[in-house]
N, C-alpha and C. Protein backbone atom coordinates (compact mmCIF):
# COMPACT_ATOMS: atom_id res chain seq x y z
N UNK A 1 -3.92 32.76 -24.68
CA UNK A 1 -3.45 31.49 -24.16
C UNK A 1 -4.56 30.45 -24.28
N UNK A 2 -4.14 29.25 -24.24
CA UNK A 2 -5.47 28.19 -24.53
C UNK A 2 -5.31 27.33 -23.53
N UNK A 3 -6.61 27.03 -23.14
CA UNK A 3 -6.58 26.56 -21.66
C UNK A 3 -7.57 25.36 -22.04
N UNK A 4 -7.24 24.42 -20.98
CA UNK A 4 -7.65 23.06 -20.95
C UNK A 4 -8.50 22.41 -19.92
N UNK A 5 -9.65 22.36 -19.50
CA UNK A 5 -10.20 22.02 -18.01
C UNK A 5 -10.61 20.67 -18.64
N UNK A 6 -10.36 19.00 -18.06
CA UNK A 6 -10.90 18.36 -17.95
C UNK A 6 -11.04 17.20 -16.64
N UNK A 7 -12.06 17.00 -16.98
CA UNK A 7 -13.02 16.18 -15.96
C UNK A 7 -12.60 14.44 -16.05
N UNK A 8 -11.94 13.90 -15.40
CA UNK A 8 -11.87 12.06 -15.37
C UNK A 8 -12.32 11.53 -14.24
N UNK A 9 -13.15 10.71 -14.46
CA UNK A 9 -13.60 9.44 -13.60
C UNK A 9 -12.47 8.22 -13.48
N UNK A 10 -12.21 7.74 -12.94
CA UNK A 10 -11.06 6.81 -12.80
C UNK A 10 -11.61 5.74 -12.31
N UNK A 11 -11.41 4.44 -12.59
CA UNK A 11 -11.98 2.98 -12.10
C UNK A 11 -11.87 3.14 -10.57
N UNK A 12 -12.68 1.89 -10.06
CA UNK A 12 -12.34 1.85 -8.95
C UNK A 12 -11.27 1.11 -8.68
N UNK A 13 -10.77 1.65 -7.52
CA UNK A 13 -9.01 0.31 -7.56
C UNK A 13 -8.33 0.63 -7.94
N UNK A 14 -8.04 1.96 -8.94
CA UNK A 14 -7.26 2.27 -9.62
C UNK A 14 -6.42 3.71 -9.94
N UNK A 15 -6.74 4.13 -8.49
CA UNK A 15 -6.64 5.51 -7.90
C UNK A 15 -5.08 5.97 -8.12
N UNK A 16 -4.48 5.22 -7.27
CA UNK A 16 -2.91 5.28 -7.31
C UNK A 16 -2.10 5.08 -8.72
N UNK A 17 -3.03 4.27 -9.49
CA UNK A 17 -2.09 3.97 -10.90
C UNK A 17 -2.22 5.07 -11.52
N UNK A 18 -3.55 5.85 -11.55
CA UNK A 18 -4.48 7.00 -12.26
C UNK A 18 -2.94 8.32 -11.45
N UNK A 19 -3.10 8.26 -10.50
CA UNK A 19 -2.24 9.39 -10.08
C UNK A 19 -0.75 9.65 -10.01
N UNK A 20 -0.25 8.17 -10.03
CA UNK A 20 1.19 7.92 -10.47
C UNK A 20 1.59 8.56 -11.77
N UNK A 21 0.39 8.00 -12.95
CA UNK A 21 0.74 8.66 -14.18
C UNK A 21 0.36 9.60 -14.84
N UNK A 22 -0.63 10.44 -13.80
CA UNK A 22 -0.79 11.63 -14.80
C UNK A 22 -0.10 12.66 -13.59
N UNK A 23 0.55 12.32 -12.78
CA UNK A 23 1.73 13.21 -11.90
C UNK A 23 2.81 13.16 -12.96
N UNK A 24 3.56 11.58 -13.50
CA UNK A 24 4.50 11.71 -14.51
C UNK A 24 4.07 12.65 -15.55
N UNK A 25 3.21 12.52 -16.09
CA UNK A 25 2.76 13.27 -17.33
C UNK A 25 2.39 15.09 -16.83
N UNK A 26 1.98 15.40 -16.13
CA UNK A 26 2.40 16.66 -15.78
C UNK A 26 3.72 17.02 -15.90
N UNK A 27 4.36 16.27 -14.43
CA UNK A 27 5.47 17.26 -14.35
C UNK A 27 6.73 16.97 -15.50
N UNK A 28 6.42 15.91 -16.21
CA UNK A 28 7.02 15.55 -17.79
C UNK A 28 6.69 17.13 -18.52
N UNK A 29 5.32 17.45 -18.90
CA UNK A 29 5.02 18.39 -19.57
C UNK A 29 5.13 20.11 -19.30
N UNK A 30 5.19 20.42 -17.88
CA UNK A 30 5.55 21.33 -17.64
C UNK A 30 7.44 22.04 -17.50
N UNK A 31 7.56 20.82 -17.57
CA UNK A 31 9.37 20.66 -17.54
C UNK A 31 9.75 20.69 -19.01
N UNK A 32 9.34 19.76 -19.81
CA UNK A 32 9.76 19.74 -21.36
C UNK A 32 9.17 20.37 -22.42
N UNK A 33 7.86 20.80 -21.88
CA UNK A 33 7.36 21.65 -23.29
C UNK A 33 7.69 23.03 -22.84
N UNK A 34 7.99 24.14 -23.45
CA UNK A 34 8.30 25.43 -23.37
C UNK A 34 6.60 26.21 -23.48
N UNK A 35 5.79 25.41 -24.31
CA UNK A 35 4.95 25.63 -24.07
C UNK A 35 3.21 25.69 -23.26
N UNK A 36 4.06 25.15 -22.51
CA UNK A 36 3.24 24.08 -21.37
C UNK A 36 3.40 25.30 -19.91
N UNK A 37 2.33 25.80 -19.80
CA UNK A 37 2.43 26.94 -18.78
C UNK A 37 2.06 26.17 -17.39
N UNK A 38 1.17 25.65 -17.26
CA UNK A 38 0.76 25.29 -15.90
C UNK A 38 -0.04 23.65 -16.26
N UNK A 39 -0.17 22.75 -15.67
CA UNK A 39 -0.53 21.37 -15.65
C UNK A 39 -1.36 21.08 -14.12
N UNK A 40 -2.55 21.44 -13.56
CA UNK A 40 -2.67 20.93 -12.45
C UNK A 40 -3.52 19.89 -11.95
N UNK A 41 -3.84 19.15 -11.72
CA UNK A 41 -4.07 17.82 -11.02
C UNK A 41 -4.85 18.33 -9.72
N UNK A 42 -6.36 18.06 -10.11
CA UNK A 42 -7.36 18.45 -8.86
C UNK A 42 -8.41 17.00 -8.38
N UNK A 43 -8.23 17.01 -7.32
CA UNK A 43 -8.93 15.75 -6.51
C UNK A 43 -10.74 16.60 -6.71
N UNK A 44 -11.42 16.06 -6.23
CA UNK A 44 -13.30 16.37 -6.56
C UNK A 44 -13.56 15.93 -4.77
N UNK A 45 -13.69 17.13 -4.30
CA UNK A 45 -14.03 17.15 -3.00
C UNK A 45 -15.40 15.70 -2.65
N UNK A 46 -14.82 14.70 -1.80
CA UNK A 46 -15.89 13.75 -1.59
C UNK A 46 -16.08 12.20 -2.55
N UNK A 47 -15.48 12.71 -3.75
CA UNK A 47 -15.33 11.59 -4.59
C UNK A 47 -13.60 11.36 -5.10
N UNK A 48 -13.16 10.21 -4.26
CA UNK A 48 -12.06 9.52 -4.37
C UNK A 48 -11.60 9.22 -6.15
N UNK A 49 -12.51 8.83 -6.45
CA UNK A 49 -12.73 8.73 -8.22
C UNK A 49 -12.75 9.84 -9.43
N UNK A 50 -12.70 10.66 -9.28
CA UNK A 50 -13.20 11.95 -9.78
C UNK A 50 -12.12 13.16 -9.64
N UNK A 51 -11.45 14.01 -10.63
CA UNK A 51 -11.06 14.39 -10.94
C UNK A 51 -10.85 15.46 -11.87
N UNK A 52 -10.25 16.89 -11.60
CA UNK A 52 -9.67 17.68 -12.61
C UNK A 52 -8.44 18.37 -13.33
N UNK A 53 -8.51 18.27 -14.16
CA UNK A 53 -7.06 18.78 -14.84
C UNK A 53 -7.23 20.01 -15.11
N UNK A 54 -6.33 21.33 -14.82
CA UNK A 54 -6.77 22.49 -15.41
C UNK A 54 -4.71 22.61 -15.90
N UNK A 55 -4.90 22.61 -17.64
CA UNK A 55 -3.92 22.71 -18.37
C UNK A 55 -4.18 24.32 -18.82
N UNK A 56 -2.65 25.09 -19.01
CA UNK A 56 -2.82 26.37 -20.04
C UNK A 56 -1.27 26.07 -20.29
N UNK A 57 -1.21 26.70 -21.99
CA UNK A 57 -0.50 26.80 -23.21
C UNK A 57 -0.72 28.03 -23.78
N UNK A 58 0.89 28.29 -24.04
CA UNK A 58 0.84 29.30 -24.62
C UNK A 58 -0.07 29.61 -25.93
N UNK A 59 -0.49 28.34 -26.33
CA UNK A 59 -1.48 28.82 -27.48
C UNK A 59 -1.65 27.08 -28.32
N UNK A 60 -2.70 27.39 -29.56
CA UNK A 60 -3.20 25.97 -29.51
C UNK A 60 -2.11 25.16 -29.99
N UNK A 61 -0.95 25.46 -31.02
CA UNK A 61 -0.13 24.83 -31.44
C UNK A 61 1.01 24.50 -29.90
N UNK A 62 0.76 24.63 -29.18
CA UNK A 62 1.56 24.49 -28.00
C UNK A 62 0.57 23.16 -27.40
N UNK A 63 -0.39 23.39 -27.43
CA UNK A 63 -0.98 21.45 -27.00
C UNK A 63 -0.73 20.91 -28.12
N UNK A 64 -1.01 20.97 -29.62
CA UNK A 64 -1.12 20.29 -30.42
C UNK A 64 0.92 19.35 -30.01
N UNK A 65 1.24 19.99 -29.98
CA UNK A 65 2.80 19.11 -29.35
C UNK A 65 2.29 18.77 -28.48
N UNK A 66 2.11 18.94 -27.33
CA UNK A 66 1.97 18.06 -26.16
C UNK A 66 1.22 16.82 -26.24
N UNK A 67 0.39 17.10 -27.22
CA UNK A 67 -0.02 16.06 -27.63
C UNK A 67 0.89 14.78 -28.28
N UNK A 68 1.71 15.31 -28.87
CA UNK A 68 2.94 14.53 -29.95
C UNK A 68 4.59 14.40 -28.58
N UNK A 69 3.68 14.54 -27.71
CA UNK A 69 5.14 14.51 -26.27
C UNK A 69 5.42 12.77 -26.44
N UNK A 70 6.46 12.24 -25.90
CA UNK A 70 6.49 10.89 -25.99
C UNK A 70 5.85 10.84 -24.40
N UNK A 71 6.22 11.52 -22.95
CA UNK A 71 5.18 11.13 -21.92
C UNK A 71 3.87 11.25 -22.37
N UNK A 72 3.06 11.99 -23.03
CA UNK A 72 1.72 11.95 -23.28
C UNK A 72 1.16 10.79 -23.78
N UNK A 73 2.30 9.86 -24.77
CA UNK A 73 2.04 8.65 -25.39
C UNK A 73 1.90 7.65 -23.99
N UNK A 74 2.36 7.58 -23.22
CA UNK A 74 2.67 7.16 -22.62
C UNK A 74 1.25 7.44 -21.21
N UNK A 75 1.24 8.27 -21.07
CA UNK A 75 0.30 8.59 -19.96
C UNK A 75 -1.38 7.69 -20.74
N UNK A 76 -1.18 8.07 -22.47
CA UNK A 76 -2.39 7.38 -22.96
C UNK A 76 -2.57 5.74 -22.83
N UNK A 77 -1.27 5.61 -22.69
CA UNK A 77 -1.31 4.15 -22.42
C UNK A 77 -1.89 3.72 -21.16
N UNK A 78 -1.95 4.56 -19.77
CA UNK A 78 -2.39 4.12 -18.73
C UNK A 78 -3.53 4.63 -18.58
N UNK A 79 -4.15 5.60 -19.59
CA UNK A 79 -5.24 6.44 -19.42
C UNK A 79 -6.42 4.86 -19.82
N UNK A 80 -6.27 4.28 -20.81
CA UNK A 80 -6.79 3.09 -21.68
C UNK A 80 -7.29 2.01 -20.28
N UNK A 81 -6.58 2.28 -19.13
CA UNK A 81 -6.35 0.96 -18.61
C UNK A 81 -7.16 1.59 -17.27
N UNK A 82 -6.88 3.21 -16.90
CA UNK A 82 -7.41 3.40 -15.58
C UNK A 82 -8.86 4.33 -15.47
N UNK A 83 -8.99 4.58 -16.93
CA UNK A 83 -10.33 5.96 -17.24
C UNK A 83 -11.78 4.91 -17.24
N UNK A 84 -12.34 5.34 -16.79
CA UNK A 84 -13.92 4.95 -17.04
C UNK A 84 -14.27 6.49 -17.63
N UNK A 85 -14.24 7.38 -17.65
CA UNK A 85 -14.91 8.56 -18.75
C UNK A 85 -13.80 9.77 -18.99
N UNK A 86 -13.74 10.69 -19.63
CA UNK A 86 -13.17 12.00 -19.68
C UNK A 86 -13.91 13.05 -20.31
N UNK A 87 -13.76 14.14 -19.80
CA UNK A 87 -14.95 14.98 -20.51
C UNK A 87 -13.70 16.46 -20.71
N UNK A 88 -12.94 16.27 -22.15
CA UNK A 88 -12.40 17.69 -22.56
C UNK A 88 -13.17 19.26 -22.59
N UNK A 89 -12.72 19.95 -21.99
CA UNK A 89 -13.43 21.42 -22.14
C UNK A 89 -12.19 22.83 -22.71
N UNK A 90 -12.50 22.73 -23.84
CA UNK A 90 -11.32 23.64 -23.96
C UNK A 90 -11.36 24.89 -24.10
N UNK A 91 -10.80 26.16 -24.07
CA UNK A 91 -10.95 27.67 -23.95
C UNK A 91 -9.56 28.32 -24.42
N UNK A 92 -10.23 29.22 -23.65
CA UNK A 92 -8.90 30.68 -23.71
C UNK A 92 -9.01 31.10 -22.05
N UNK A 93 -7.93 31.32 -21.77
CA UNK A 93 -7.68 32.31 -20.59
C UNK A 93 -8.18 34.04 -20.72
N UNK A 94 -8.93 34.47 -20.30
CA UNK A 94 -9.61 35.74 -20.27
C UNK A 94 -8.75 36.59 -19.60
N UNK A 95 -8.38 35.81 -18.17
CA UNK A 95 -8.38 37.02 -16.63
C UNK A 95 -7.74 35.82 -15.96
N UNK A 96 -6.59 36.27 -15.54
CA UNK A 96 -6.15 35.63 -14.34
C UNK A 96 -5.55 36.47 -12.98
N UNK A 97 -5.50 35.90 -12.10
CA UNK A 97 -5.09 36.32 -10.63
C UNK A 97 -4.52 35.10 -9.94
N UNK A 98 -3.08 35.17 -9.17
CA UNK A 98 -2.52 34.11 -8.49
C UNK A 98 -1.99 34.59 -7.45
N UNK A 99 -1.85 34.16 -6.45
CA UNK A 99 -0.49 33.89 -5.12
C UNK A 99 -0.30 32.94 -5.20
N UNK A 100 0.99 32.34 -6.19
CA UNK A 100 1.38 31.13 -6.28
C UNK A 100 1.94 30.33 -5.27
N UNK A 101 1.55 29.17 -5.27
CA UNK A 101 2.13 28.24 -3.62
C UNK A 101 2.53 27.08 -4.74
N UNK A 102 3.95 26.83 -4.49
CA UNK A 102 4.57 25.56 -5.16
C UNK A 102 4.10 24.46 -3.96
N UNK A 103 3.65 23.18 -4.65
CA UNK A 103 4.06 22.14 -3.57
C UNK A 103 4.31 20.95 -3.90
């Protein structure tokens, strides 16, 4: 599986726009891509600004679409307007363990 951890800084002021649209763009991508396993959206304990995404796909041709999603076009459009940095880290899933909690 190919997994996705990244890191965004978000302007200041611009918290709510930053989280409006990459909530759309998640739950867009976990709903419409088949290959879109998990999408999650992590706050940075202490910094209001700061942020992580931890994405996994069934494999790399499974982002390479998500990439080509029309929400992703779309989320880039607000990414342009609300990012001051992003730092991609990409992998493989090794080992996992869950007690999943929907919320």
């Amino acid at each position: 599986m190919f997994s996705l951890v990244v890191q965004m800084q978000v302007r200041p002021g611009r918290r709510e726009e930053f989280l409006a649209g990459i909530s759309a763009n998640a739950e867009a991508s976990v709903r419409d891509e088949p290959g879109c396993l998990r999408f999650d959206v992590c706050a940075v304990e202490g910094e209001d600004h700061r942020f992580l995404l931890y994405e996994l796909y069934a494999d790399a041709e499974a982002f390479e679409a998500h990439k080509r999603a029309p929400h992703f076009a779309q989320w880039r459009t607000i990414a342009a307007e609300v990012l001051e940095g992003q730092v991609n880290t990409p992998g493989s899933l090794l080992v996992s363990h869950s007690a999943e909690v929907s919320r």
